[in-house]
Protein backbone atom coordinates (compact mmCIF):
# COMPACT_ATOMS: atom_id res chain seq x y z
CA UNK A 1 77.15 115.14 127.60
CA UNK A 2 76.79 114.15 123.70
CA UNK A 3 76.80 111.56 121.54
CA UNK A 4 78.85 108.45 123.06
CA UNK A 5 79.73 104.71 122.78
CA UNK A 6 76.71 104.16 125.00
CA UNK A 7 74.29 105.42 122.15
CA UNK A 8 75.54 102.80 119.33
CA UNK A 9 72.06 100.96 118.12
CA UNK A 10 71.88 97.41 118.51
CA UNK A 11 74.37 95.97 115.93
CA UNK A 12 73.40 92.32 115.86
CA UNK A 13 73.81 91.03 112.49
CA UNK A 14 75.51 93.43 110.99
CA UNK A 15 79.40 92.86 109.80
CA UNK A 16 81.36 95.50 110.22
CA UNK A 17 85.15 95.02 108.27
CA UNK A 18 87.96 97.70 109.96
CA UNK A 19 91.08 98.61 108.37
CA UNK A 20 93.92 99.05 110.91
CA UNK A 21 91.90 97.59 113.76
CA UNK A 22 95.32 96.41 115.98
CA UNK A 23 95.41 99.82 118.29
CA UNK A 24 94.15 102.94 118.74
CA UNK A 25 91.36 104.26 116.79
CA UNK A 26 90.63 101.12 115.08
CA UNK A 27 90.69 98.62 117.76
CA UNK A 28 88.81 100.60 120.10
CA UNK A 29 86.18 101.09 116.96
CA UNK A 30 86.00 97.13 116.50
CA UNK A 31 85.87 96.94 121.19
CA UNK A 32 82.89 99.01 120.88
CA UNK A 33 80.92 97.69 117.94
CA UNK A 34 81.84 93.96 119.37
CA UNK A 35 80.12 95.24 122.48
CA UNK A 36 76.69 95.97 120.71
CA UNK A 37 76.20 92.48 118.84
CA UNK A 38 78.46 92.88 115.24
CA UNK A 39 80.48 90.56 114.21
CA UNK A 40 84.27 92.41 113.59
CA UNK A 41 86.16 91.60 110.86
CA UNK A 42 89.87 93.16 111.51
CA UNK A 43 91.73 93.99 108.85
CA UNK A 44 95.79 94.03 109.82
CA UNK A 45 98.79 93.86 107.87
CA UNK A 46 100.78 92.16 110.95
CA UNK A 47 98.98 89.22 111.05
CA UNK A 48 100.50 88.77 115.04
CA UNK A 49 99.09 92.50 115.95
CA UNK A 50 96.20 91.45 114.64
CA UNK A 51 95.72 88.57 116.61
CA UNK A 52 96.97 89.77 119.66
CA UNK A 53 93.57 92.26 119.38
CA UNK A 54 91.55 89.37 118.47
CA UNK A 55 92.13 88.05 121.88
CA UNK A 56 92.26 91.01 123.79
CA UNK A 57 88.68 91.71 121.97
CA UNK A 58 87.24 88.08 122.39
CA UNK A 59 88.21 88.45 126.79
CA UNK A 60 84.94 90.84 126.60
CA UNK A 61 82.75 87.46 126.09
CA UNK A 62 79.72 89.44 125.38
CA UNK A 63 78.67 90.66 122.30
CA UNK A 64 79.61 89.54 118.64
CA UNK A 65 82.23 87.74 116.64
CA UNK A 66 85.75 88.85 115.93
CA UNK A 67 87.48 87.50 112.61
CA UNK A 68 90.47 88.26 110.73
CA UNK A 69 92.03 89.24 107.44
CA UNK A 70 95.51 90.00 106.20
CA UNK A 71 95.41 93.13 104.48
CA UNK A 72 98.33 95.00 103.46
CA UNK A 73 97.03 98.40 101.79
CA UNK A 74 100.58 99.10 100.65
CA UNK A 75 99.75 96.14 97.76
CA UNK A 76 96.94 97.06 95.57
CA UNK A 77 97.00 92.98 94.59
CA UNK A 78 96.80 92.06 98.41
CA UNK A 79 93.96 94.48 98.59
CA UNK A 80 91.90 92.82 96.05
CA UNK A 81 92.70 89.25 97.38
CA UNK A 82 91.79 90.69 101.03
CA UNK A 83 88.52 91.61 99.14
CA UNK A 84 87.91 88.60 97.67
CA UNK A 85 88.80 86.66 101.02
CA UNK A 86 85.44 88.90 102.59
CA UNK A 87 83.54 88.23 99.78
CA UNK A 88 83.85 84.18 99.96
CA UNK A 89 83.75 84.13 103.95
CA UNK A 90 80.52 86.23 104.25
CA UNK A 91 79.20 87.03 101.06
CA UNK A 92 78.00 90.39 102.30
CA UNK A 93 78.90 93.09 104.49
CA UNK A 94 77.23 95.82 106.26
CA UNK A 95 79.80 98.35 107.36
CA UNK A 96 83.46 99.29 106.15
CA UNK A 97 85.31 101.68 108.37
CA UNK A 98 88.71 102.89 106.32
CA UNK A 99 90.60 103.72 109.54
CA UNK A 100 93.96 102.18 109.12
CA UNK A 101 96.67 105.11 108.09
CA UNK A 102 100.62 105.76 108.26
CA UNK A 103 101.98 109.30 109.42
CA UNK A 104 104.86 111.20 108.34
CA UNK A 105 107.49 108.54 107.30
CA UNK A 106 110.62 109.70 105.51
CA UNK A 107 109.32 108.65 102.00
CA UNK A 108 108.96 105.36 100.94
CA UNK A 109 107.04 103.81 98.14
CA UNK A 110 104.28 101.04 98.11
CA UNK A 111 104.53 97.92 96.26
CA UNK A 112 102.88 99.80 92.73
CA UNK A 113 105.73 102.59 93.75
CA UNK A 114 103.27 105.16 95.16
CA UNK A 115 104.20 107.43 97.38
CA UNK A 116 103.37 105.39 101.16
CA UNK A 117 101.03 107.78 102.45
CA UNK A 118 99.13 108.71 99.68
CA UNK A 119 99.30 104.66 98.50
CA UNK A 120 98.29 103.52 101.77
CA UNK A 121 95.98 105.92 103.12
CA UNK A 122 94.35 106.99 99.88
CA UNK A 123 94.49 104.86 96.98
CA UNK A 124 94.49 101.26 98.93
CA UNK A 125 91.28 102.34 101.09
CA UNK A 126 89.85 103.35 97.39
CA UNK A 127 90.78 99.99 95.43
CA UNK A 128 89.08 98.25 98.64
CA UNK A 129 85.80 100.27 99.09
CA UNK A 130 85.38 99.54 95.06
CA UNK A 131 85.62 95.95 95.32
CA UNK A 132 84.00 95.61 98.48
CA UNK A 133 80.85 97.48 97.80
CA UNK A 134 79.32 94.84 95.67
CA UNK A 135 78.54 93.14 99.42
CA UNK A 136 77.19 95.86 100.33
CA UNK A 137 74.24 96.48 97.63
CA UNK A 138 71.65 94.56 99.29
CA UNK A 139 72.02 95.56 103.14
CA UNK A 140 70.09 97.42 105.32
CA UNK A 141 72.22 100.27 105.90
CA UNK A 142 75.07 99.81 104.46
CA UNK A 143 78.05 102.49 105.31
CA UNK A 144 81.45 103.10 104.07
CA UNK A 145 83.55 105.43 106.61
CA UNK A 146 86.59 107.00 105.59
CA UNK A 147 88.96 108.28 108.50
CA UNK A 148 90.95 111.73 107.73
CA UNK A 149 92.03 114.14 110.09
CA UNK A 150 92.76 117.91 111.16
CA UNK A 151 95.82 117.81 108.69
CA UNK A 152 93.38 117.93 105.51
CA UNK A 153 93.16 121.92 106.51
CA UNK A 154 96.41 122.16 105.01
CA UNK A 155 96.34 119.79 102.99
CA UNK A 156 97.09 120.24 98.79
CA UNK A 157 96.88 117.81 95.90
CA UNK A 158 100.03 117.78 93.92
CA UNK A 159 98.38 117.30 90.34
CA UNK A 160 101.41 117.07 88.98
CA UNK A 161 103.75 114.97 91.62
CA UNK A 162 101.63 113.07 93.63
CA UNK A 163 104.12 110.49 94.98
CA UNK A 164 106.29 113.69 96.27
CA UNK A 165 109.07 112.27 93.62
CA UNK A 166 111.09 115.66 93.94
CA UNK A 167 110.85 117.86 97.49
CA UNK A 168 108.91 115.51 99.62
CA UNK A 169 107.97 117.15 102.52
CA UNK A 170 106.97 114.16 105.28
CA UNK A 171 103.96 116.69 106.23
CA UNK A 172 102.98 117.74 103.15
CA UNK A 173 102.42 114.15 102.02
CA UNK A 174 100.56 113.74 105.36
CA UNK A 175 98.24 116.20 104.60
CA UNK A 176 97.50 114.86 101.40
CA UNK A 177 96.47 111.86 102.01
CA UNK A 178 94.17 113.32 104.64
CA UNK A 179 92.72 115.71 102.00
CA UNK A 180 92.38 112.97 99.97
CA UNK A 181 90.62 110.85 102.31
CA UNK A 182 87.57 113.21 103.08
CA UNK A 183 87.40 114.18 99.05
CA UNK A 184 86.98 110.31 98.38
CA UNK A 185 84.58 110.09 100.64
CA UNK A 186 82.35 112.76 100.04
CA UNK A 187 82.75 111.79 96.04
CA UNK A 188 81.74 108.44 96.51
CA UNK A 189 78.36 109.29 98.27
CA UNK A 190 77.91 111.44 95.30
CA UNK A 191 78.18 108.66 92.71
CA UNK A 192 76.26 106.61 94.92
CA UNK A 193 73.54 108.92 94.55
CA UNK A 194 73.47 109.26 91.50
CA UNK A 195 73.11 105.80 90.72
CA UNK A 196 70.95 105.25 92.78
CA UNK A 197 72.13 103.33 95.76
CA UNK A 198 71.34 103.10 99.45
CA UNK A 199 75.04 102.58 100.51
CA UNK A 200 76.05 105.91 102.27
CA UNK A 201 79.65 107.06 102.19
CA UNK A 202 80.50 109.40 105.41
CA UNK A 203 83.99 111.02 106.64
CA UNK A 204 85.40 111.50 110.12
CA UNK A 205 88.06 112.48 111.84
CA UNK A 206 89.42 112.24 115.31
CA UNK A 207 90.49 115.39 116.52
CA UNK A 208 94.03 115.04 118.75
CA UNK A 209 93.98 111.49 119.84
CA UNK A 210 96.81 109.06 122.14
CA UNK A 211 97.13 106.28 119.30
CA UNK A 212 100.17 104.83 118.28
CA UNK A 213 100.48 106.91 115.20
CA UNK A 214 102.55 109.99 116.55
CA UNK A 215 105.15 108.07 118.51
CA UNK A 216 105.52 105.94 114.77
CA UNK A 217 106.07 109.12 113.15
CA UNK A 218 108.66 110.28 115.66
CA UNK A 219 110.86 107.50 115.70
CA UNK A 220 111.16 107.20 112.05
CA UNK A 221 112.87 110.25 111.74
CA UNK A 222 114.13 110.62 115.74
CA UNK A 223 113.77 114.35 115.61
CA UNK A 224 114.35 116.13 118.98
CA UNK A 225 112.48 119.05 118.16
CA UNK A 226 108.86 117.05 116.97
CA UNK A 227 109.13 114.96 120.05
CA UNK A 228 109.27 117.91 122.37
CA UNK A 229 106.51 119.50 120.38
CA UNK A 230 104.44 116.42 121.23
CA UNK A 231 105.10 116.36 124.50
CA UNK A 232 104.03 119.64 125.03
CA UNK A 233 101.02 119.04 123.39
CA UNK A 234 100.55 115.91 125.49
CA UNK A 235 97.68 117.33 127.63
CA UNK A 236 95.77 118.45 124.74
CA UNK A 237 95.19 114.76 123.46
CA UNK A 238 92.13 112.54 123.91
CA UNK A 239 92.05 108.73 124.73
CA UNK A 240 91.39 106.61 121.12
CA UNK A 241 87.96 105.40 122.47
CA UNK A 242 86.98 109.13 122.49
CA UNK A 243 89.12 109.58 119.33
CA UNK A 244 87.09 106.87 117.59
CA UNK A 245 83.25 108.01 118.71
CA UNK A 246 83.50 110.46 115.61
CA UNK A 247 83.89 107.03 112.89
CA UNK A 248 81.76 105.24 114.96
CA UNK A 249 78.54 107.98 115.25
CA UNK A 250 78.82 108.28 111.39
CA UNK A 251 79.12 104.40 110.97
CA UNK A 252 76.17 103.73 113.20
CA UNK A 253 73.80 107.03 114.14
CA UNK A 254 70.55 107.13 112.58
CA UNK A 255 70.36 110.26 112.41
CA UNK A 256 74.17 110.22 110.11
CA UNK A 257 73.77 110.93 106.92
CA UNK A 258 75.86 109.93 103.59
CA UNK A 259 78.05 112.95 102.86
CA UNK A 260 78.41 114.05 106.21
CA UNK A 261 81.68 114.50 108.14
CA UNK A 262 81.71 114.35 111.66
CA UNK A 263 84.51 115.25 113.86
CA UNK A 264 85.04 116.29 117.75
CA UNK A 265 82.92 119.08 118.90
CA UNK A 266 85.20 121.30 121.15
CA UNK A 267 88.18 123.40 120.90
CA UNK A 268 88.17 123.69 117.18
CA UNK A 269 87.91 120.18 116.60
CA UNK A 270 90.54 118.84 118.75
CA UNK A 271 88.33 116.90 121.31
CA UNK A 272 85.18 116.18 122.90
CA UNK A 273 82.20 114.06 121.47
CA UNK A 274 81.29 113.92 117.96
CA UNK A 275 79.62 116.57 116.00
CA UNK A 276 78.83 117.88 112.04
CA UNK A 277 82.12 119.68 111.47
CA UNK A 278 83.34 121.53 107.95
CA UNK A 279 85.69 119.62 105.59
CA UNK A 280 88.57 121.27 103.89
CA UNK A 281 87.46 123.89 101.04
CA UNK A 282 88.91 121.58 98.32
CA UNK A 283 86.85 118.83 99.26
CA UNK A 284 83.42 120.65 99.28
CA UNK A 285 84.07 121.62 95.24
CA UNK A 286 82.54 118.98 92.80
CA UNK A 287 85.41 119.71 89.84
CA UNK A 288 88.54 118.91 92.04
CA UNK A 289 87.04 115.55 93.86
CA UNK A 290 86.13 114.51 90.48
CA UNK A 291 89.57 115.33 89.05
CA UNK A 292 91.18 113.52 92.04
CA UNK A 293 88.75 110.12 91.28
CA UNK A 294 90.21 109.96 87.95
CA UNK A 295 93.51 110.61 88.84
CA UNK A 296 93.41 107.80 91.45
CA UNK A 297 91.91 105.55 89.34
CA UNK A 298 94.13 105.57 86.51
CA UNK A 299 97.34 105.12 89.60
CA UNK A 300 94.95 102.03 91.34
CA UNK A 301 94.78 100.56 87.45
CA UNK A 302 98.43 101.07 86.12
């Protein structure tokens, strides 16, 4: 049958901070983690979606906490003051699931004037693992988990345009940020390593999933042709709570480890339970994960 939500350890204890956790992959990460004893911190830019989950979440009265805090990873300065809001409300924290993510917009810029995808999905999840790993240095088990997706197989870094100023192609950018996603995380672990630390840094993706993100992506644009596409895709797409077991095996399996990247196990990685699946060939070579961290930092700083 595989790995499922029914094999999560005991998470008593443990607080587990998830970006995007309103719908789909995110809330039913936060539903199932709730369910084994952590306390969930959701992380939401609508404040009202937010809390709307909060008390769907807190119906279930078993299991841990659920908390709240306004993140909008389209502001690198909200980021850090989201950061600093987890840092004086618990002090520590245990696990950090970077789930939250925006999909093929026509292009729009973030608050630092980065393109949204690559602002949002990238560079806001990096600013926030940096400034929340601090709480994580003296954990047991501490875990960062970066969501990307299928769309980092065709996904390229534009060295030299990465805000898609000139052509911007609502895919392209899509796929970059994805690419990006499972190259940050699989750099970080490295750095971790090499200095030493027990935090482990682990990517997943999750395969073809019914979340709110393709009907989002439609609508912006209202193209007849993508929504018929989608439709006749339809039966190929898994529920979010099997969309999520990928991010929640590498945030919780012992047997997970840090540079690992986990993603569904049948039909080429569109569905099914969670399994060790390849990344995308740019993100397995040292030189261009390391180019991309310095590029990103020097966008996160200026």
């Amino acid at each position: 049958m595989g790995w499922s939500a029914a094999d999560i350890p005991n998470q008593q204890g443990r607080i587990a901070l998830i970006t995007g956790a309103n719908s789909g992959l995110g809330l039913e990460t936060a539903r199932a983690l709730k369910r084994c004893g952590a306390t969930v911190v959701l992380a939401c830019r609508s404040h009202r979606k937010a809390e709307r989950a909060k008390q769907e979440l807190l119906q279930e009265r078993d299991g841990g906490a659920v908390d709240l805090v306004d993140l909008d990873l389209a502001d690198l300065t909200n980021v850090q003051q989201a950061a600093a809001t987890v840092g004086e409300r618990y002090g520590c924290l245990d696990l950090l699931i970077n789930n939250a993510g925006v999909m093929a917009p026509p292009r729009r810029t973030t608050a630092q004037g980065h393109e949204l995808q690559f602002g949002v999905n990238h560079l806001g999840h990096m600013a926030l693992t940096q400034a929340l790993l601090p709480l994580m240095q003296n954990r047991p088990d501490p875990r960062v988990v970066t969501v990307t997706s299928g769309a980092q197989y065709f996904g390229k870094i534009r060295w030299d345009d990465p805000s898609w100023s000139k052509s911007y192609d609502r895919y392209g950018a899509y796929g970059q940020s994805k690419l990006a996603n499972v190259m940050f995380a699989l750099e970080l672990d490295a750095r971790l390593r090499e200095q030493g630390s027990h935090i482990r840094s682990l990517a997943a993706h999750p395969g073809i999933a019914r979340t709110e993100l393709q009907p989002t992506a439609i609508a912006s644009v209202g193209n007849r042709f993508e929504a018929l596409a989608y439709r006749l895709m339809d039966p190929l797409f898994q529920s979010a709570g099997m969309g999520a077991l990928p991010q929640l095996h590498a945030a919780t399996s012992a047997t997970a480890q840090g540079g690992e990247h986990y993603g569904p196990e049948q039909f080429g990685g569109l569905r099914g339970a969670p399994a060790l699946c390849r990344v995308a060939p740019a993100a397995s070579q040292p030189a261009e994960r390391q180019r991309l961290w310095s590029l990103s930092e020097q966008l996160i700083g200026g």
